[in-house]
N, C-alpha and C. Protein backbone atom coordinates (compact mmCIF):
# COMPACT_ATOMS: atom_id res chain seq x y z
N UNK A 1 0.84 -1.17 0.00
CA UNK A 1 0.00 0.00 0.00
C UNK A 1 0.89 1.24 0.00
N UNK A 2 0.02 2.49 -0.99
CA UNK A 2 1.24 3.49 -0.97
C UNK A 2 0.99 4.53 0.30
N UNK A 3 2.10 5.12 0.77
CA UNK A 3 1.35 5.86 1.91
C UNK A 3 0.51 6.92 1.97
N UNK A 4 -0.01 7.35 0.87
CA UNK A 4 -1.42 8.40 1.11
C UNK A 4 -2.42 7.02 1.20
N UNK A 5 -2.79 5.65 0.56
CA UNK A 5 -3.54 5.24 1.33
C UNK A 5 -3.26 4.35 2.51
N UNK A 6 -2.26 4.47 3.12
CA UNK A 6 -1.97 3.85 4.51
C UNK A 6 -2.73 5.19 5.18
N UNK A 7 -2.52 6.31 5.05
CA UNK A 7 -2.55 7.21 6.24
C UNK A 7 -4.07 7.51 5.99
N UNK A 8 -4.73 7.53 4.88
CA UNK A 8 -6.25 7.49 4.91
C UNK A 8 -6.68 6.19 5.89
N UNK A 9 -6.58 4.96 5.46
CA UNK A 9 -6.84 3.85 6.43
C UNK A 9 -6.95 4.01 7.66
N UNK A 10 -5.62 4.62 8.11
CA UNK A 10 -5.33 4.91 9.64
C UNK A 10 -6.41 6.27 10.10
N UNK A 11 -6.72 6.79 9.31
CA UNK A 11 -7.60 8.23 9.38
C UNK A 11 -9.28 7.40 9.46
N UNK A 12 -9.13 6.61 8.86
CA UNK A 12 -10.93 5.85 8.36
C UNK A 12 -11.00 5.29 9.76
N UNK A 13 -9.81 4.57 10.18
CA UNK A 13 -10.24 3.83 11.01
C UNK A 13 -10.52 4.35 12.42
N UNK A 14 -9.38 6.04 12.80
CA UNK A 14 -9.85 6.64 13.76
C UNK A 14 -10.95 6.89 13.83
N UNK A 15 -11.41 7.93 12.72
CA UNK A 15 -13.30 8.03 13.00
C UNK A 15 -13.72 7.41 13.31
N UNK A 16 -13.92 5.76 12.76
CA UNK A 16 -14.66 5.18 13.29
C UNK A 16 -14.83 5.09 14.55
N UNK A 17 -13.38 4.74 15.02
CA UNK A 17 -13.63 4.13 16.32
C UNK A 17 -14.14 5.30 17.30
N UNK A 18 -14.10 6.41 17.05
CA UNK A 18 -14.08 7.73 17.75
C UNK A 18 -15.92 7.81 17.90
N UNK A 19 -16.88 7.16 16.27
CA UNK A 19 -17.75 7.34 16.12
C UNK A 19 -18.63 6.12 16.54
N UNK A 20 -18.49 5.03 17.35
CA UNK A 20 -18.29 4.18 17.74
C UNK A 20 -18.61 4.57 19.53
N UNK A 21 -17.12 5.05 19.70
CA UNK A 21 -16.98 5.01 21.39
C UNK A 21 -18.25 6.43 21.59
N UNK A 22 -18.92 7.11 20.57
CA UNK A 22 -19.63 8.09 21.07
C UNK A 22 -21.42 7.40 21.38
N UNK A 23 -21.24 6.10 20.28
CA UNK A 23 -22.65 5.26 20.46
C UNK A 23 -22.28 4.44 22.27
N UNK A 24 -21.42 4.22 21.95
CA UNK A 24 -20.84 3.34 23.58
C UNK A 24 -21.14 4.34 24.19
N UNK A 25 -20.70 5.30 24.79
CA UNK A 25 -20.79 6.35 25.60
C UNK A 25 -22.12 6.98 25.78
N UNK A 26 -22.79 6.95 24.39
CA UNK A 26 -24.42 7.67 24.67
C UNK A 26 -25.11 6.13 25.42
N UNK A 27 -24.83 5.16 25.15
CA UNK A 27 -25.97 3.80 25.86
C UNK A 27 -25.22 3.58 26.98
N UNK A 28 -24.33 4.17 27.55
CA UNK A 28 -23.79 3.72 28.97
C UNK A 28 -24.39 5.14 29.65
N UNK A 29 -24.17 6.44 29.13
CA UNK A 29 -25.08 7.37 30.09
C UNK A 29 -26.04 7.62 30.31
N UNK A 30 -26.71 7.48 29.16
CA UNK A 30 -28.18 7.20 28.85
C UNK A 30 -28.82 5.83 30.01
N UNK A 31 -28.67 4.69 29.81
CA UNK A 31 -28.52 4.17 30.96
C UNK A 31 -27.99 3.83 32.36
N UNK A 32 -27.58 3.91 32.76
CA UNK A 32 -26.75 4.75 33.97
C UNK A 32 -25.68 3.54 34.29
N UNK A 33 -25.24 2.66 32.77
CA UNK A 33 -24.63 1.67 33.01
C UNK A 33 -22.91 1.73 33.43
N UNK A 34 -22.57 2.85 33.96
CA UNK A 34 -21.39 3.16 34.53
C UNK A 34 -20.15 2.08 34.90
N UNK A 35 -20.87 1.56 35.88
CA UNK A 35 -19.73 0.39 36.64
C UNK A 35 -20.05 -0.83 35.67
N UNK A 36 -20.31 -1.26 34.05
CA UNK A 36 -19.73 -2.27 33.26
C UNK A 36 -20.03 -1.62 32.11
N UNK A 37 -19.18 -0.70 32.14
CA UNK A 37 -18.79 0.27 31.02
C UNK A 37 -17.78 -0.95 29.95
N UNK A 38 -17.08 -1.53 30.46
CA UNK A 38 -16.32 -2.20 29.47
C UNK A 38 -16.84 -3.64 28.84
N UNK A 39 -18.06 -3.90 29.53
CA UNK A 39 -19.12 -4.91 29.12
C UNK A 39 -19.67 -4.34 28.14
N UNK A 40 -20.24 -2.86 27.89
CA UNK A 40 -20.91 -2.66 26.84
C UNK A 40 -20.31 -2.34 25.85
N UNK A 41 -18.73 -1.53 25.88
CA UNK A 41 -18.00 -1.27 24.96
C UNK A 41 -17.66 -3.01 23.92
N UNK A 42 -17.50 -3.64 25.16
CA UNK A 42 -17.42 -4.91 24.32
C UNK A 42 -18.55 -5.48 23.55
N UNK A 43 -19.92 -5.35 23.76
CA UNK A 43 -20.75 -5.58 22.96
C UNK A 43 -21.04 -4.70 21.38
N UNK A 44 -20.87 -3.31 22.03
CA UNK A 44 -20.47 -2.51 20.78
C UNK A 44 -20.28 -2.78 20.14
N UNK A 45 -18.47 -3.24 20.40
CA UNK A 45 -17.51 -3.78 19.56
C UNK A 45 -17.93 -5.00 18.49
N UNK A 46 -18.82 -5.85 19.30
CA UNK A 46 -18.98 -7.21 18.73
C UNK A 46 -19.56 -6.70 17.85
N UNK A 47 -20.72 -5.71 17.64
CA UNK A 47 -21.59 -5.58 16.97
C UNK A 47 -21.03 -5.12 15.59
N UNK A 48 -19.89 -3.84 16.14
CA UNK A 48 -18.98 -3.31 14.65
C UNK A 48 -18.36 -4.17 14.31
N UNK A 49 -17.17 -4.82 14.87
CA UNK A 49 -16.46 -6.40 14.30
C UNK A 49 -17.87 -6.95 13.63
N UNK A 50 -18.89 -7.37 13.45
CA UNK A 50 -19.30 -8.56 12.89
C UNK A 50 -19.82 -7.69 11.83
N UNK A 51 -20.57 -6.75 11.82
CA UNK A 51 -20.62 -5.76 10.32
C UNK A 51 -19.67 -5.49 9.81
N UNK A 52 -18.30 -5.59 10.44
CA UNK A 52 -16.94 -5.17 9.51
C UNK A 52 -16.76 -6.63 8.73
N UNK A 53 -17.19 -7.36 9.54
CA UNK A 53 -16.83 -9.01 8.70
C UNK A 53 -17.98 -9.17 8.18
N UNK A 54 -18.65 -8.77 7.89
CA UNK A 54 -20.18 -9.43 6.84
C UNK A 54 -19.57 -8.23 5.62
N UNK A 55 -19.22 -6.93 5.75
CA UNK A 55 -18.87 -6.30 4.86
C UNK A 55 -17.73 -6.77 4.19
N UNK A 56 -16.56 -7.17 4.84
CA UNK A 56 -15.58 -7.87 3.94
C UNK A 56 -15.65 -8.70 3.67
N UNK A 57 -16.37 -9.40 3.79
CA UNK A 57 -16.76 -10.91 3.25
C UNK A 57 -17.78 -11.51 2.34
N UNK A 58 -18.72 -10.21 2.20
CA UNK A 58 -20.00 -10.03 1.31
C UNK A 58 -19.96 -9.57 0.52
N UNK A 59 -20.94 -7.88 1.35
CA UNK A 59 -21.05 -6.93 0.35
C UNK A 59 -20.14 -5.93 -0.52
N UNK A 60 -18.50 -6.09 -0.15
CA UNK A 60 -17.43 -5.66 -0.81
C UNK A 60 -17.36 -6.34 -1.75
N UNK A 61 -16.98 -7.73 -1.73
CA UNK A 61 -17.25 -8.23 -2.92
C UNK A 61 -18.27 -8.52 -3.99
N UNK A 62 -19.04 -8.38 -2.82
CA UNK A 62 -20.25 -8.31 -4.09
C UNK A 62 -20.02 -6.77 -4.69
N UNK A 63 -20.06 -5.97 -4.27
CA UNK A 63 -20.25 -4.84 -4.89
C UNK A 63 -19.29 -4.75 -6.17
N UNK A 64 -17.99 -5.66 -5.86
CA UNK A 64 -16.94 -5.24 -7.33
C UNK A 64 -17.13 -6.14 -8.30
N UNK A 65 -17.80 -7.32 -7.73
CA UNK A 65 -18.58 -8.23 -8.76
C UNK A 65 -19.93 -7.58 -9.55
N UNK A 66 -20.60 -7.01 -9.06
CA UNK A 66 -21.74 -6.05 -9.49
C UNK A 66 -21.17 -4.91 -10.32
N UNK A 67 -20.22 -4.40 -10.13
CA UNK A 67 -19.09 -3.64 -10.94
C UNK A 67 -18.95 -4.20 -12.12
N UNK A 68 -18.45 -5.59 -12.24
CA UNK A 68 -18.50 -6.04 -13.74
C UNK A 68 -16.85 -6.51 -13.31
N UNK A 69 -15.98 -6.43 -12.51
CA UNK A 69 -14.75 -6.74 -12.11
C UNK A 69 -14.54 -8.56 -11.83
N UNK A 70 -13.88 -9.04 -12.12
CA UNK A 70 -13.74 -10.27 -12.06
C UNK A 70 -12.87 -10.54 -10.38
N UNK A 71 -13.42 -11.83 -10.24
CA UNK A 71 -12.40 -12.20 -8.79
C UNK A 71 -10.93 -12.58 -9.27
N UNK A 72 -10.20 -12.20 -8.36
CA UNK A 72 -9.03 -12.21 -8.41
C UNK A 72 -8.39 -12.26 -6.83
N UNK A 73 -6.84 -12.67 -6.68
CA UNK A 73 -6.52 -13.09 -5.24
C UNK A 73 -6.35 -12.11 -4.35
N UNK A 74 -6.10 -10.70 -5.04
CA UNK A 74 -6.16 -9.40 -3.55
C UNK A 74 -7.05 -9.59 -3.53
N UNK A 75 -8.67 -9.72 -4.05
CA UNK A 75 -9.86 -9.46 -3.98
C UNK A 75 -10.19 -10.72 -2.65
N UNK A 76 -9.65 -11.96 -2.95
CA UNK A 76 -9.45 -13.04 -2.07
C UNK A 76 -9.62 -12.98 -1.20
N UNK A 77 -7.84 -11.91 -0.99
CA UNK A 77 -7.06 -11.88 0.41
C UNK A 77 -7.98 -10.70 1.34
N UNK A 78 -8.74 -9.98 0.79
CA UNK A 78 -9.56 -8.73 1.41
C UNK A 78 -10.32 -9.57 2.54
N UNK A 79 -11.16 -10.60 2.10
CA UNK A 79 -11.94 -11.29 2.38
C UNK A 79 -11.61 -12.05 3.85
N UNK A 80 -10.50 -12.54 3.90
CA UNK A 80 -9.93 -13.07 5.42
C UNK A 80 -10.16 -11.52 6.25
N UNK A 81 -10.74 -12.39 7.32
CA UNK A 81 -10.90 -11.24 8.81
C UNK A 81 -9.90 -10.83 9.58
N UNK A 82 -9.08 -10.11 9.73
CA UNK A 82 -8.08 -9.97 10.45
C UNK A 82 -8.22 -9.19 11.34
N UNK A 83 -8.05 -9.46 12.92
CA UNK A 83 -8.71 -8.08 14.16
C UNK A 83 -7.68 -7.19 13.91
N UNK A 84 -6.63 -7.55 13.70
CA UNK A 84 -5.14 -6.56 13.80
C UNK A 84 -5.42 -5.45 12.59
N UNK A 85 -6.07 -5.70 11.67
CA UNK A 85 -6.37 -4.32 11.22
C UNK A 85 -7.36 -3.57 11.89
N UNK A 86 -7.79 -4.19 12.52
CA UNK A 86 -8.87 -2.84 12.98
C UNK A 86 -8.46 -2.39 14.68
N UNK A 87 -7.01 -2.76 15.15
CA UNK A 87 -6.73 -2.63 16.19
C UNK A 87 -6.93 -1.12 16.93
N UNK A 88 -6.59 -0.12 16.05
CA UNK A 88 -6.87 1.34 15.78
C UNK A 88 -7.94 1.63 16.14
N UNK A 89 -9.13 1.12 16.07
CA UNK A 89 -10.55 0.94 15.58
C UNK A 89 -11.30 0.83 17.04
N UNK A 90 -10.21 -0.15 17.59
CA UNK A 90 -10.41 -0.84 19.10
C UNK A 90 -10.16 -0.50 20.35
N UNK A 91 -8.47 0.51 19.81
CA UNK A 91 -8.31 1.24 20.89
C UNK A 91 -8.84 2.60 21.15
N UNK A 92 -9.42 3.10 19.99
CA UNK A 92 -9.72 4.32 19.79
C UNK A 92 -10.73 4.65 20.73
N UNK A 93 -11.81 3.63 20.26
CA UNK A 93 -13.09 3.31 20.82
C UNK A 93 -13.11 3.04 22.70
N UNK A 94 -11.91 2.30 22.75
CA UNK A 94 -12.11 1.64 24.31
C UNK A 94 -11.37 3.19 24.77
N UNK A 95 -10.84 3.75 24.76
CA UNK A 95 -9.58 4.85 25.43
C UNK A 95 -10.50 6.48 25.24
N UNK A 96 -11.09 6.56 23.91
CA UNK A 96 -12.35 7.54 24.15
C UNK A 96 -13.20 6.97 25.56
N UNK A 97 -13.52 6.05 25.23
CA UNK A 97 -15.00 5.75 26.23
C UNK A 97 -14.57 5.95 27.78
N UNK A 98 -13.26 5.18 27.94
CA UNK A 98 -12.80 5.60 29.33
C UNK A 98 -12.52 6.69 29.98
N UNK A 99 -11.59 7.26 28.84
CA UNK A 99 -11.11 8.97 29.56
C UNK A 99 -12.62 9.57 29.32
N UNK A 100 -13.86 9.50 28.59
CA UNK A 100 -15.03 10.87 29.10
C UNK A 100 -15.63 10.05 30.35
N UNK A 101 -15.70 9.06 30.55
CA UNK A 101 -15.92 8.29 32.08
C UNK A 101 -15.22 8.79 33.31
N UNK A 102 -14.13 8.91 32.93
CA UNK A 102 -13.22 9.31 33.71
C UNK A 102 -13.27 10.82 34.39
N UNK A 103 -13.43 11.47 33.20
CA UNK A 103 -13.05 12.88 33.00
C UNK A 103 -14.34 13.81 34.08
């Protein structure tokens, strides 16, 4: 990857997680679920992890197949789930949610 899109990636993936720990954060104050704050961040999480894996595993490809693009092996390799890319994603999310808990 060249590095204007490494540093977009790393940019996609902050938002998210930033946009993420603000849904965590509104259903933990909103409910006054304070003391298992990291129970719900983890459900969150599950919830974005498993739409991040139905999206790379589906509808990405479907969409470049619907494109008219043929499969091919990056197209493949997209397809394996890997948490370590979205590690960014994970800490962003858990380290927002704590420090406005905190704060």
């Amino acid at each position: 990857m060249d590095a204007k899109t490494s540093i977009l990636a790393i940019l996609d993936s902050t938002v998210q997680g930033a946009l993420w720990a603000v849904l965590c954060f509104a259903i933990i104050q909103n409910f006054k679920l304070e003391e298992i704050w990291y129970l719900i961040c983890a459900l969150v999480l599950a919830v974005e992890l498993g739409l991040l894996a139905l999206h790379q595993k589906y509808t990405f490809p479907g969409i470049i197949s619907y494109l008219g693009y043929e499969p091919n092996e990056r197209l493949d390799a997209m397809k394996k789930f890997n948490i370590g890319d979205h590690a960014i994603n994970v800490a962003v999310m858990f380290v927002i949610v704590y420090a406005s808990l905190k704060a």
